[in-house]
C-alpha atoms as a PDB file:
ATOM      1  CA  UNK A   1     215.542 126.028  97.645  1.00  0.00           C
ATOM      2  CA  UNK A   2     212.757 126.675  99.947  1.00  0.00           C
ATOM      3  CA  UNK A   3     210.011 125.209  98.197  1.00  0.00           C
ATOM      4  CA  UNK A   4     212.197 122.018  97.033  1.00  0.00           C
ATOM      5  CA  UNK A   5     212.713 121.182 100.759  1.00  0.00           C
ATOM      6  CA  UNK A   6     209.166 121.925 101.708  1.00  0.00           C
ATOM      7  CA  UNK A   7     206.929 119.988  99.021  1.00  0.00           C
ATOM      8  CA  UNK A   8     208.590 116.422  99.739  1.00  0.00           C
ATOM      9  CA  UNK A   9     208.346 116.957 103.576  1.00  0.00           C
ATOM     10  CA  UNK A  10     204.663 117.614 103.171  1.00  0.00           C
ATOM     11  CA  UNK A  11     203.967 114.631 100.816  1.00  0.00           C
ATOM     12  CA  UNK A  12     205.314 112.505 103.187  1.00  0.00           C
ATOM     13  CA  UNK A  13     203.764 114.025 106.021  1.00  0.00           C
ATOM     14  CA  UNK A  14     200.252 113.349 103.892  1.00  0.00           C
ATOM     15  CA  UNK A  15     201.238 109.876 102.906  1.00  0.00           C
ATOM     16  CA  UNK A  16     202.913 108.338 105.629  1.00  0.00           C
ATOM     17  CA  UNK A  17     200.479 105.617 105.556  1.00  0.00           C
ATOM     18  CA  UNK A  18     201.677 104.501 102.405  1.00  0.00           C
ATOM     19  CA  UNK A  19     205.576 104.589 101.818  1.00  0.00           C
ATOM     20  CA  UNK A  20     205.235 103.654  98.260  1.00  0.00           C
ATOM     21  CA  UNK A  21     203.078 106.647  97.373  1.00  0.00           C
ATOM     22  CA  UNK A  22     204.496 108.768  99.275  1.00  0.00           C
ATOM     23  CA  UNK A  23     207.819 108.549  97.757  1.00  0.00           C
ATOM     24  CA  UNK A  24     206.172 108.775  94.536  1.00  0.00           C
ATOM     25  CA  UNK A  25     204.770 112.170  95.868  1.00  0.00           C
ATOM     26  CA  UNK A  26     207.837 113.366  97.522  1.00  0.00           C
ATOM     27  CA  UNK A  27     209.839 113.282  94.158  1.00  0.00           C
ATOM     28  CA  UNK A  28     206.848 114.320  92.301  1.00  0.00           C
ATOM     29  CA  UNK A  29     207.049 117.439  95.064  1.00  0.00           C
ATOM     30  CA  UNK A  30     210.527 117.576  94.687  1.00  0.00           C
ATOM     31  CA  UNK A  31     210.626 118.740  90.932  1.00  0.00           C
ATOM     32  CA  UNK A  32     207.445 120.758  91.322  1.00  0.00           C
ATOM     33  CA  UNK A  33     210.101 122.834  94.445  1.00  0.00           C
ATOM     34  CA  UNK A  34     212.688 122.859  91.868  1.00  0.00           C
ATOM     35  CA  UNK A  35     210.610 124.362  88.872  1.00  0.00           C
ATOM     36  CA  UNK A  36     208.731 126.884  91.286  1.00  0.00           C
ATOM     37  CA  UNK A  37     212.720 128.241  92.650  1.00  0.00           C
ATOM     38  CA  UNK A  38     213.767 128.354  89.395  1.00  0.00           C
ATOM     39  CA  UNK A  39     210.632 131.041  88.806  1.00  0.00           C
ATOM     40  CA  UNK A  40     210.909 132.896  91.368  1.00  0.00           C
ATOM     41  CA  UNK A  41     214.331 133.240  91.043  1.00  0.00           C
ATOM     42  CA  UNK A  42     213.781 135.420  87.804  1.00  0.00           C
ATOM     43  CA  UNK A  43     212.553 138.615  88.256  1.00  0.00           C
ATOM     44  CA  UNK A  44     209.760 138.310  85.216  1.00  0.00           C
ATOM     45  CA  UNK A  45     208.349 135.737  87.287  1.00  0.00           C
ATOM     46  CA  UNK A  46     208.034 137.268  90.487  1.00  0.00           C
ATOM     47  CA  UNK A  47     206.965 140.498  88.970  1.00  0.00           C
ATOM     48  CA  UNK A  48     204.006 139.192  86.806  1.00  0.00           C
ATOM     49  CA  UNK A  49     203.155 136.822  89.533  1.00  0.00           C
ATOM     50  CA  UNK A  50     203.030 140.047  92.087  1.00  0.00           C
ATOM     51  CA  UNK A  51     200.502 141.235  88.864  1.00  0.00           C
ATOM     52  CA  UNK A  52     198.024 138.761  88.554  1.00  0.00           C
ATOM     53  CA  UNK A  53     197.767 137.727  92.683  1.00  0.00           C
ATOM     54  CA  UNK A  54     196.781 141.687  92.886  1.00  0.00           C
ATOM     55  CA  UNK A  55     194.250 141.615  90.048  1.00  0.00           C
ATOM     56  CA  UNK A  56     193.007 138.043  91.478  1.00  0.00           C
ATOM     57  CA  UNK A  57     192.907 140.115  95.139  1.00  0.00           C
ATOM     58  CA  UNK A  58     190.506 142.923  93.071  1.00  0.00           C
ATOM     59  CA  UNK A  59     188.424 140.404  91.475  1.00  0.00           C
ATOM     60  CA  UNK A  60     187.256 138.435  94.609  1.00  0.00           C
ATOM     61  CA  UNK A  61     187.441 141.342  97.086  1.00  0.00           C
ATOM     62  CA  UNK A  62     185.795 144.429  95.264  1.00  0.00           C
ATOM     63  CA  UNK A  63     182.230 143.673  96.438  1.00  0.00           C
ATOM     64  CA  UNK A  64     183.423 143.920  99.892  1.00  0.00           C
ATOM     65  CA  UNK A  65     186.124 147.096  99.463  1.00  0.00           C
ATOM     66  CA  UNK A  66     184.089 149.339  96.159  1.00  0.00           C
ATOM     67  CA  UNK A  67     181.769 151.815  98.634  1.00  0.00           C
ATOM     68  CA  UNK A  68     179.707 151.887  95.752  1.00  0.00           C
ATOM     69  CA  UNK A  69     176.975 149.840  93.788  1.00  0.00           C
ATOM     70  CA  UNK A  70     178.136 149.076  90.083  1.00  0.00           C
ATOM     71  CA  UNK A  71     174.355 149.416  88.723  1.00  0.00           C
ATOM     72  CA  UNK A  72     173.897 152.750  90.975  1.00  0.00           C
ATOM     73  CA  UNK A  73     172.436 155.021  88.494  1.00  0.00           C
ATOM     74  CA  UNK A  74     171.565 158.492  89.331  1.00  0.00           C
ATOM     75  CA  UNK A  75     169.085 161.084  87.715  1.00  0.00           C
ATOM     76  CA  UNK A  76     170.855 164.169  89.167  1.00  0.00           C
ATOM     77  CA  UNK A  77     173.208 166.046  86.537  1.00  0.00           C
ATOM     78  CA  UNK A  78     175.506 167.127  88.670  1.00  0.00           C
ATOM     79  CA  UNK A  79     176.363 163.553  89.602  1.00  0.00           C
ATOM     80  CA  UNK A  80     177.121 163.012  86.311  1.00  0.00           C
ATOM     81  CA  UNK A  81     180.551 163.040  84.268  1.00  0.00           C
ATOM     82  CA  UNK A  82     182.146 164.487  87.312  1.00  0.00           C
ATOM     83  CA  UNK A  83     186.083 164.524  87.566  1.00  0.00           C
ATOM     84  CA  UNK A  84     188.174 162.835  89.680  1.00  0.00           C
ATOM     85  CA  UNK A  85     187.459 163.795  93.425  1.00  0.00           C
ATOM     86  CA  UNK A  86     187.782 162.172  97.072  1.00  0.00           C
ATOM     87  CA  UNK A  87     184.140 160.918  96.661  1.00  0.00           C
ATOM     88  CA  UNK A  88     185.013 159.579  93.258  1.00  0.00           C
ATOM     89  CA  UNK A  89     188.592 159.040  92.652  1.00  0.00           C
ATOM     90  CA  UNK A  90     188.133 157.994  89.273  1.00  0.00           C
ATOM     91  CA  UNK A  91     185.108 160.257  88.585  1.00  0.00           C
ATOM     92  CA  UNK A  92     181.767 159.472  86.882  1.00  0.00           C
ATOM     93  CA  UNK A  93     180.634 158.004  83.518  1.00  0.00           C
ATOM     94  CA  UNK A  94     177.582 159.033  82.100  1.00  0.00           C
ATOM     95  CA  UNK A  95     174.837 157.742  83.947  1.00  0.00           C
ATOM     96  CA  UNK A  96     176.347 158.843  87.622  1.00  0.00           C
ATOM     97  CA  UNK A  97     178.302 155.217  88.193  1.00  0.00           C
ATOM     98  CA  UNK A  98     181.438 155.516  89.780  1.00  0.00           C
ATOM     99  CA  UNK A  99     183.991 154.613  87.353  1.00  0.00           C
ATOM    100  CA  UNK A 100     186.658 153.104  90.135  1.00  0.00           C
ATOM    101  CA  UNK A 101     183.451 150.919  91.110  1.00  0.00           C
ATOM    102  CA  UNK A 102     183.181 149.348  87.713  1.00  0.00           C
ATOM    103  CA  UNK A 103     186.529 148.882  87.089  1.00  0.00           C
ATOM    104  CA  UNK A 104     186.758 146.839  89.840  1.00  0.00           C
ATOM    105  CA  UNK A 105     183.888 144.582  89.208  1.00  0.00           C
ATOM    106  CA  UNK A 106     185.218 144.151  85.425  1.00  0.00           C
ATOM    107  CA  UNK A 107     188.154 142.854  86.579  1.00  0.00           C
ATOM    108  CA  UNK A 108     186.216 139.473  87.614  1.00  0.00           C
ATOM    109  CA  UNK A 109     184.924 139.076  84.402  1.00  0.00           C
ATOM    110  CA  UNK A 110     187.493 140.011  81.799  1.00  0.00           C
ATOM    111  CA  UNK A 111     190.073 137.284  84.229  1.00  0.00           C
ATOM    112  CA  UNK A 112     187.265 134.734  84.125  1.00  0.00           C
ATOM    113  CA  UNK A 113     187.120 135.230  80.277  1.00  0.00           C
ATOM    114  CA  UNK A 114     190.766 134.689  80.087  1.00  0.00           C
ATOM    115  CA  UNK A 115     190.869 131.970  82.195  1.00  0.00           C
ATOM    116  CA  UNK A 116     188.132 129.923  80.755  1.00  0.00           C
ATOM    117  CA  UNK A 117     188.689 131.205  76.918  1.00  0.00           C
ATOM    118  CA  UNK A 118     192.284 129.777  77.408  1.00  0.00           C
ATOM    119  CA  UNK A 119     191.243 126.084  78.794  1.00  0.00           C
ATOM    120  CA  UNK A 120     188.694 125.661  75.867  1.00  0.00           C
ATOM    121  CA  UNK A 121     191.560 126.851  73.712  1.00  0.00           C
ATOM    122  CA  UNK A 122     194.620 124.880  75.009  1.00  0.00           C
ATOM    123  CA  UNK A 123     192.477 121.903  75.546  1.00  0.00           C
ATOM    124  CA  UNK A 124     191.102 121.739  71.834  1.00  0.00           C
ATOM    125  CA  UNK A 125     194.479 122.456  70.507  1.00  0.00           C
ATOM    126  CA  UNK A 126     196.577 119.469  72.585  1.00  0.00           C
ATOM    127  CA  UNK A 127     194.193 117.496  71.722  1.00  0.00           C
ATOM    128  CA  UNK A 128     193.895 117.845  67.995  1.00  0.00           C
ATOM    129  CA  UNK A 129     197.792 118.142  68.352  1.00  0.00           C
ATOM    130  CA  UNK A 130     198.658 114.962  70.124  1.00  0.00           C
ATOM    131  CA  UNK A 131     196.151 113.276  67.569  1.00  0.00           C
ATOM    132  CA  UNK A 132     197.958 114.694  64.183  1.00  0.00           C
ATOM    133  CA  UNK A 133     201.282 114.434  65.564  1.00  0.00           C
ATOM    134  CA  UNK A 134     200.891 110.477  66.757  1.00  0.00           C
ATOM    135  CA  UNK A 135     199.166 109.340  64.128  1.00  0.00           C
ATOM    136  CA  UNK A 136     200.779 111.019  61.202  1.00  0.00           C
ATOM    137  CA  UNK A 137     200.094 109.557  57.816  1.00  0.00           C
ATOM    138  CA  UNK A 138     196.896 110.567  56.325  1.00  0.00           C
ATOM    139  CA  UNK A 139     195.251 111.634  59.335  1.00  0.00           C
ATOM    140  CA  UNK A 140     197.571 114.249  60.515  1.00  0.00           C
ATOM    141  CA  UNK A 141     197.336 115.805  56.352  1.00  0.00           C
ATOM    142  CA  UNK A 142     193.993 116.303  56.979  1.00  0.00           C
ATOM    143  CA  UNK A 143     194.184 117.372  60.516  1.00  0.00           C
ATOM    144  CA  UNK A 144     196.711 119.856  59.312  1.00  0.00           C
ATOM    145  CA  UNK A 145     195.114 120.918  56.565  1.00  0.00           C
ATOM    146  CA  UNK A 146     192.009 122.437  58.512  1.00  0.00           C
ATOM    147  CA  UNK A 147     194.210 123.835  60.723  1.00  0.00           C
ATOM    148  CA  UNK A 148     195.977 125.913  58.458  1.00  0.00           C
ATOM    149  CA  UNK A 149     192.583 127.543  57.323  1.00  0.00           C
ATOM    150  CA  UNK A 150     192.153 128.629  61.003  1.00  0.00           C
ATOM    151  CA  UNK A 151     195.962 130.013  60.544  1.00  0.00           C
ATOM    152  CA  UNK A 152     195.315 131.664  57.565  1.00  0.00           C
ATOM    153  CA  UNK A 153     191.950 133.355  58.655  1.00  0.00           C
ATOM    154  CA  UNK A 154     192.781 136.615  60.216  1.00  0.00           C
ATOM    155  CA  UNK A 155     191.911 135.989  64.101  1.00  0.00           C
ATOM    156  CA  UNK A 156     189.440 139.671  64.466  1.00  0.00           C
ATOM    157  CA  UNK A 157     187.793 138.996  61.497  1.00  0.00           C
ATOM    158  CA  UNK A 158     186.945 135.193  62.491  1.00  0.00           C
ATOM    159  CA  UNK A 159     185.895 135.964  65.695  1.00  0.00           C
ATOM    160  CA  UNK A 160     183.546 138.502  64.046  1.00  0.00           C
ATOM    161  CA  UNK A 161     182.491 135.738  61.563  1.00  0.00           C
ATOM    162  CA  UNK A 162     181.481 133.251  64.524  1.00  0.00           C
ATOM    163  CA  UNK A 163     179.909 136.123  67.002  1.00  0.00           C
ATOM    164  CA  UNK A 164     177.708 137.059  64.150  1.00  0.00           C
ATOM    165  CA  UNK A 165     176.915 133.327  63.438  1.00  0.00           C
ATOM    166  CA  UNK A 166     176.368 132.284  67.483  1.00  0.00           C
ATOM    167  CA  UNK A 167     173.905 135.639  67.379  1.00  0.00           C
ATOM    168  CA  UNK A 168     174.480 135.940  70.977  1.00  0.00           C
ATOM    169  CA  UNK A 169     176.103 138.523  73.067  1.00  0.00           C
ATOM    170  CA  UNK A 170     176.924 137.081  76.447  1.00  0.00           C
ATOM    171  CA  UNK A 171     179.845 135.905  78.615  1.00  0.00           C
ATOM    172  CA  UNK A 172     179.537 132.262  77.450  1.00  0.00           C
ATOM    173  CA  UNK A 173     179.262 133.240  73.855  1.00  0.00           C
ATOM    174  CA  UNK A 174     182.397 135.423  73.738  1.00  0.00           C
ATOM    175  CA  UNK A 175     184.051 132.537  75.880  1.00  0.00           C
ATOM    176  CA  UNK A 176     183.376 130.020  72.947  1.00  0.00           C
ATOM    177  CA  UNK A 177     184.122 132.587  70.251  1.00  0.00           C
ATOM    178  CA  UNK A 178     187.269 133.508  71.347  1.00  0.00           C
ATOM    179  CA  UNK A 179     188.389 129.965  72.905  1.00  0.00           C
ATOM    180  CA  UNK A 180     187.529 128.616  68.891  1.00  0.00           C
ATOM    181  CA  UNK A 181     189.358 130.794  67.393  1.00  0.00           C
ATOM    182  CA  UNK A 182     192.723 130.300  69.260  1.00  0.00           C
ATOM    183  CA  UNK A 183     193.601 126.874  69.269  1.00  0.00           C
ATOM    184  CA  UNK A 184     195.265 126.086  65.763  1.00  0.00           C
ATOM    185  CA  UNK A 185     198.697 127.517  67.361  1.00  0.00           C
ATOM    186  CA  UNK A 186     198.647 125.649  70.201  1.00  0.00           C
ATOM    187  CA  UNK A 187     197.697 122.513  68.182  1.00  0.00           C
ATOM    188  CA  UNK A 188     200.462 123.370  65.857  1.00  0.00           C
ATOM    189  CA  UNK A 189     202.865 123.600  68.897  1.00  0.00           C
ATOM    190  CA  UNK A 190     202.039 120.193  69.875  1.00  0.00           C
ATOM    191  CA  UNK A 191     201.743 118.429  67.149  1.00  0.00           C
ATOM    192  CA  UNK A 192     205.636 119.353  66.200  1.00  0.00           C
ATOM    193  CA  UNK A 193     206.427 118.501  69.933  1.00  0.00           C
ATOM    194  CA  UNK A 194     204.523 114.889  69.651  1.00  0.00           C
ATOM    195  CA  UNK A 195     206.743 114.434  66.223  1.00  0.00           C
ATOM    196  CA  UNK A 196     209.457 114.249  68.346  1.00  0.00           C
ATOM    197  CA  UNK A 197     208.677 112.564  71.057  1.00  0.00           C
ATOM    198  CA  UNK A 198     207.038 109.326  69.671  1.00  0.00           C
ATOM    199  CA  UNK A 199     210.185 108.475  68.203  1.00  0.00           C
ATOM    200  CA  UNK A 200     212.610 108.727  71.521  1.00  0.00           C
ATOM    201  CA  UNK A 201     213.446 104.869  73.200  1.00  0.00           C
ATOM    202  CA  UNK A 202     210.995 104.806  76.029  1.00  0.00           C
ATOM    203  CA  UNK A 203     208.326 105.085  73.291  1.00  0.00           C
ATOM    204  CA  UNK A 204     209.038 102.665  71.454  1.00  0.00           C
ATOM    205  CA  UNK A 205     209.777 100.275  74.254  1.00  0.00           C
ATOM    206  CA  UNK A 206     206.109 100.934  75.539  1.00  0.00           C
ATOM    207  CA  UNK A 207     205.071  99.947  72.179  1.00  0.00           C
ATOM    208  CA  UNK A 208     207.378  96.967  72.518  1.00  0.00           C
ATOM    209  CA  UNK A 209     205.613  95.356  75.132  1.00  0.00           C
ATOM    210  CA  UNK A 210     202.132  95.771  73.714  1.00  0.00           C
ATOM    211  CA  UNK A 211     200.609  99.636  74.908  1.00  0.00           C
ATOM    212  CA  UNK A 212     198.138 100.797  72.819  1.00  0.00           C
ATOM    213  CA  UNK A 213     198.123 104.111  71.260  1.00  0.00           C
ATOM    214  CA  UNK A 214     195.778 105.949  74.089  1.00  0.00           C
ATOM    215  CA  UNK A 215     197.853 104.900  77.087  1.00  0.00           C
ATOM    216  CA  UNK A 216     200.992 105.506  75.567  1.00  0.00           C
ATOM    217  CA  UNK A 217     199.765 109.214  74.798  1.00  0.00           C
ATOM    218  CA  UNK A 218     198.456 108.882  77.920  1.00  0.00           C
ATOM    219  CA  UNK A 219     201.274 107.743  79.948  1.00  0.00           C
ATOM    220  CA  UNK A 220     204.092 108.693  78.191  1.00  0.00           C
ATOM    221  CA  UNK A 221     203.532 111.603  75.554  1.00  0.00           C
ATOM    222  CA  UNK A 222     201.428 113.950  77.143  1.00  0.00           C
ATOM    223  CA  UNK A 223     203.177 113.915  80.811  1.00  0.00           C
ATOM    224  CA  UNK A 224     206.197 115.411  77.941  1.00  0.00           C
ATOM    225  CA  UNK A 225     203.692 117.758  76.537  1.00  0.00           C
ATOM    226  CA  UNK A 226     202.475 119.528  79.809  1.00  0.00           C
ATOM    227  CA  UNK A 227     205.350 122.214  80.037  1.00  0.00           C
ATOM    228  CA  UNK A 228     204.907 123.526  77.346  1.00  0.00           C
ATOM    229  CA  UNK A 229     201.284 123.816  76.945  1.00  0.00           C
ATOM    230  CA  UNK A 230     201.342 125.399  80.339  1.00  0.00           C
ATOM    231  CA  UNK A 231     203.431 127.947  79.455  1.00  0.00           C
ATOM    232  CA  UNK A 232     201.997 128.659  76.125  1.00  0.00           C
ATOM    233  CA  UNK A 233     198.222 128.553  78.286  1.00  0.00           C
ATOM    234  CA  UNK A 234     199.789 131.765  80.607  1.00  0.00           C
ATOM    235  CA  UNK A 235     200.156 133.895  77.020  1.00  0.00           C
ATOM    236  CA  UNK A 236     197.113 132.309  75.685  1.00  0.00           C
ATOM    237  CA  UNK A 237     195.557 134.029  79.128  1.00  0.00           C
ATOM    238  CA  UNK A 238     196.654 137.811  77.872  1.00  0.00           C
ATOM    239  CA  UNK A 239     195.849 136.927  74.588  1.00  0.00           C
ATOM    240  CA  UNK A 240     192.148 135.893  74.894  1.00  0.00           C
ATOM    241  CA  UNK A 241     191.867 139.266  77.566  1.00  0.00           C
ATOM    242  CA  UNK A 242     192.982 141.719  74.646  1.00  0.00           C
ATOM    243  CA  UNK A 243     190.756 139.499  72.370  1.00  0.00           C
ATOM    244  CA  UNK A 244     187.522 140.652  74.738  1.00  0.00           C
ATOM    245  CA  UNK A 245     188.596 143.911  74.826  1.00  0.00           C
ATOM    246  CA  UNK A 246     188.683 143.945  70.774  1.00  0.00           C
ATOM    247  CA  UNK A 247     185.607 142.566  70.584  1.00  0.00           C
ATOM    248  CA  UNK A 248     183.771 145.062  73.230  1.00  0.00           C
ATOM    249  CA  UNK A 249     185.252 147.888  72.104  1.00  0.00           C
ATOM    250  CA  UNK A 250     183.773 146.942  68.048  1.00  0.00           C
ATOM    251  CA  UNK A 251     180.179 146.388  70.204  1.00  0.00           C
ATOM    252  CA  UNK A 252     180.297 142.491  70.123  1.00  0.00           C
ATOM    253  CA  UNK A 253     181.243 141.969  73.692  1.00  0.00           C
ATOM    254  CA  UNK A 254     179.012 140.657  76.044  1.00  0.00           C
ATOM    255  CA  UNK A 255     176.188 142.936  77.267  1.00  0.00           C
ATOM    256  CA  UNK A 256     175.505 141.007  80.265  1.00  0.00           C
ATOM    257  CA  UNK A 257     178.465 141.752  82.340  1.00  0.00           C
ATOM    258  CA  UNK A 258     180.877 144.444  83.103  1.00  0.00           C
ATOM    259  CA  UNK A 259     184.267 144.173  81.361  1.00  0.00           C
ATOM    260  CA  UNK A 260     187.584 146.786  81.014  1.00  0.00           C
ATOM    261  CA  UNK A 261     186.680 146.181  77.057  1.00  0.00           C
ATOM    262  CA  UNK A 262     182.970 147.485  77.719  1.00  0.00           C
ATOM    263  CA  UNK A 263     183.864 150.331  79.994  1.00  0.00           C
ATOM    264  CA  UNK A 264     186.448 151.444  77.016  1.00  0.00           C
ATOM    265  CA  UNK A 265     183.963 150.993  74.045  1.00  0.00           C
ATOM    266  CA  UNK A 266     181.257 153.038  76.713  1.00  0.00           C
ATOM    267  CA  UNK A 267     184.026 156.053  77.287  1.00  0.00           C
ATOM    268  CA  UNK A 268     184.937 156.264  73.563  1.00  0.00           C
ATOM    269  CA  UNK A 269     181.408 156.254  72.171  1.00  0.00           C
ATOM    270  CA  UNK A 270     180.949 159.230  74.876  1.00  0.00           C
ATOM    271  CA  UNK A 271     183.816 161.076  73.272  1.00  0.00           C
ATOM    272  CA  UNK A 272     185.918 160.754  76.524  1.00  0.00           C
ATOM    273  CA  UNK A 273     189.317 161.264  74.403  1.00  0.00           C
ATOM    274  CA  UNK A 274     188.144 164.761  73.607  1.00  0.00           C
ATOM    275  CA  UNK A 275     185.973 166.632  76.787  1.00  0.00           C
ATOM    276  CA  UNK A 276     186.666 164.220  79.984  1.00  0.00           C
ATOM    277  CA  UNK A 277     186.812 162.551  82.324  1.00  0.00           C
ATOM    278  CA  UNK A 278     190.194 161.023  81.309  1.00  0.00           C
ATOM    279  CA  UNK A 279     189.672 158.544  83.903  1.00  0.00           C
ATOM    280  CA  UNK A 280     187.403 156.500  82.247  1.00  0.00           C
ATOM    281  CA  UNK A 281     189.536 156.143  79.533  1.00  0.00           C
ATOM    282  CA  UNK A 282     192.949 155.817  81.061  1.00  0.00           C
ATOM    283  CA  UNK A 283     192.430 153.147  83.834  1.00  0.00           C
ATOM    284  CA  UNK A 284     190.175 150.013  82.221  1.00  0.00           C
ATOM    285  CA  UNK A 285     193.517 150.793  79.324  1.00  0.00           C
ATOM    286  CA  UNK A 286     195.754 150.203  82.000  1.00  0.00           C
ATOM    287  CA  UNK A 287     194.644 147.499  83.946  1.00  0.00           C
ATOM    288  CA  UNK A 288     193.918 145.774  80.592  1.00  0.00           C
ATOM    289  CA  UNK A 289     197.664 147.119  79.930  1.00  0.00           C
ATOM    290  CA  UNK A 290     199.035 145.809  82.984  1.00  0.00           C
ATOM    291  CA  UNK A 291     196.869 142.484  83.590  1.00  0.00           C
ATOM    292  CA  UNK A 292     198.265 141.613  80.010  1.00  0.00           C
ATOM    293  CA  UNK A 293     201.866 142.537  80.798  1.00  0.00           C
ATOM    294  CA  UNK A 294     202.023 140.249  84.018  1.00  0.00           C
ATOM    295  CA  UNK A 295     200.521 137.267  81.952  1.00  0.00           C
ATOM    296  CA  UNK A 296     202.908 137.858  79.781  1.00  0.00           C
ATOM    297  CA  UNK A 297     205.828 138.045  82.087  1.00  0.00           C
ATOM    298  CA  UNK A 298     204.883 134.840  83.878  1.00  0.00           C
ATOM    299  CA  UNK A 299     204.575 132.929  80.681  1.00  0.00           C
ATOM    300  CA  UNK A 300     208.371 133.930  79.417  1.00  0.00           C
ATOM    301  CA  UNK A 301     209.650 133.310  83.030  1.00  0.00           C
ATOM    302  CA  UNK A 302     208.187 129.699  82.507  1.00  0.00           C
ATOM    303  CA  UNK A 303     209.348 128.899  79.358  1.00  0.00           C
ATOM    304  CA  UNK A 304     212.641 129.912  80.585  1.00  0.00           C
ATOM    305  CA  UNK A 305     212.703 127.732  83.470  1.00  0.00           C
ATOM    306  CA  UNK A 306     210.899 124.573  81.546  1.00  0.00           C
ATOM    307  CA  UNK A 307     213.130 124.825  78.154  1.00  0.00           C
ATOM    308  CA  UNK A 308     216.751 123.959  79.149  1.00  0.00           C
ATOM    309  CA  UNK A 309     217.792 125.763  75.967  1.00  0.00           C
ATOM    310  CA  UNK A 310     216.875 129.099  77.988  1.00  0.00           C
ATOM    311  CA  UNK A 311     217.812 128.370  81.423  1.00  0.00           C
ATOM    312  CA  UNK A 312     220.093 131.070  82.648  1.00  0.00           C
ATOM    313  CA  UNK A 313     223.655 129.140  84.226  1.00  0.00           C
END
């Protein structure tokens, strides 16, 4: 109840000025309270949230907390490989870097290719979706159509087909390869949620009284849409991370930044599994393991606070 107190008292502590928009605020703040109780009343939510603010902490602090440089390369062998020790908790890789050091600065990039990946993908797919599903007719068969070839195209083996094609291996490029290849689900997702909403009353009443297509999309069908593209964008998050990782570990990540997927594909073409250090290995897998896990958590603790149908009484 905390937050569903607080939010209206601040709008109107903002908006004073104007009475009209601030009570449009305050129950705007209201239901924003309610829905953020409601998660962190479950204990998926407030787990995976506890997950990502601590990666988020990692990825905008570790310049200022790693003791170490992430390029630091060193030609003395006995700085090399080393186990896990109090200089190097994590040990070294190969070329003398400290592996705790690198993990940490991958962390910004493989949340930033998450992050962005998912936007390109979410907004591509609501907006092909709340196209097929308003029009309908011959539009949406077509629509449809191509997106069932993106179903029915295994997801590695595109994003191998478009990597290869784009001939580029950067952060951008994997961004757009993997952001692509993921939005025929979401658009599918939509489009069967838009089916159903352009025929409800208030719909057809704004139609009544002369709104054209956009602003009743606009107005009235995608404010409907938002919940659940929001919580299928927190899975779409972990999905497009373990995507990277894929990707890195086949060698068609992107070589200009350091990633959990890279540091994995690095340790395994050393042969880490078999002589050491098991660091290496172990912790990019488990932060890509855990980072996934949270994303994952907060998306089902959304969609059971936004879908009535699995709302806990």
């Amino acid at each position: 109840m905390k937050f569903q107190k607080s939010l209206p008292k601040l709008a109107h502590g903002l908006f004073g000025w104007n009475p009209l928009l601030a009570d449009k605020m305050a129950l705007s703040g209201k239901n924003w309270g309610k829905t953020i109780d409601l998660f962190l009343a479950t204990w998926m939510g407030k787990v995976g949230l506890a997950i990502i603010l601590f990666f988020l902490f990692v990825a905008i602090y570790a310049q200022i907390f790693m003791p170490y440089d992430k390029h630091e390369i060193t030609d003395d062998p006995s700085k090399v490989n080393q186990p896990s020790s109090w200089d190097h908790l994590f040990g070294t890789d190969e070329a003398g870097r400290d592996i705790l050091t690198r993990v940490a600065y991958g962390t910004a990039a493989s949340l930033t290719i998450g992050f962005v990946a998912m936007a390109i993908s979410m907004g591509l797919g609501t907006l092909v979706g709340l196209a097929s599903g308003y029009w309908g007719g011959w539009r949406d068969e077509v629509i449809m159509r191509v997106n069932d070839v993106f179903l029915s195209i295994p997801w590695l083996v595109l994003m191998i087909v478009i990597a290869a094609v784009l001939g580029r291996q950067n952060l951008m490029s994997v961004i757009l390869v993997i952001g692509l290849t993921g939005w025929s689900t979401t658009a599918r997702i939509v489009r069967s949620q838009v089916l159903s909403l352009k025929e409800r009353q208030f719909v057809e009443r704004a139609k009544a009284v002369g709104a054209g297509e956009w602003y009743t999309i606009k107005k009235h069908i995608f404010p409907n849409v938002v919940p659940l593209v929001f919580a299928n964008a927190i899975l779409t998050i972990a999905i497009s991370i373990l995507s990277e990782s894929t990707l890195s570990f086949l060698n068609l990540g992107p070589n200009d930044v350091e990633t959990w997927g890279r540091i994995l594909e690095d340790a395994y073409t050393l042969g880490v599994q078999l002589t050491g250090p098991y660091p290496y290995i172990i912790m990019p897998g488990l932060c890509i393991v855990v980072v996934v896990l949270g994303f994952t958590f907060v998306g089902y603790a959304m969609d059971e606070v936004l879908n009535p149908k699995l709302r806990k009484r």
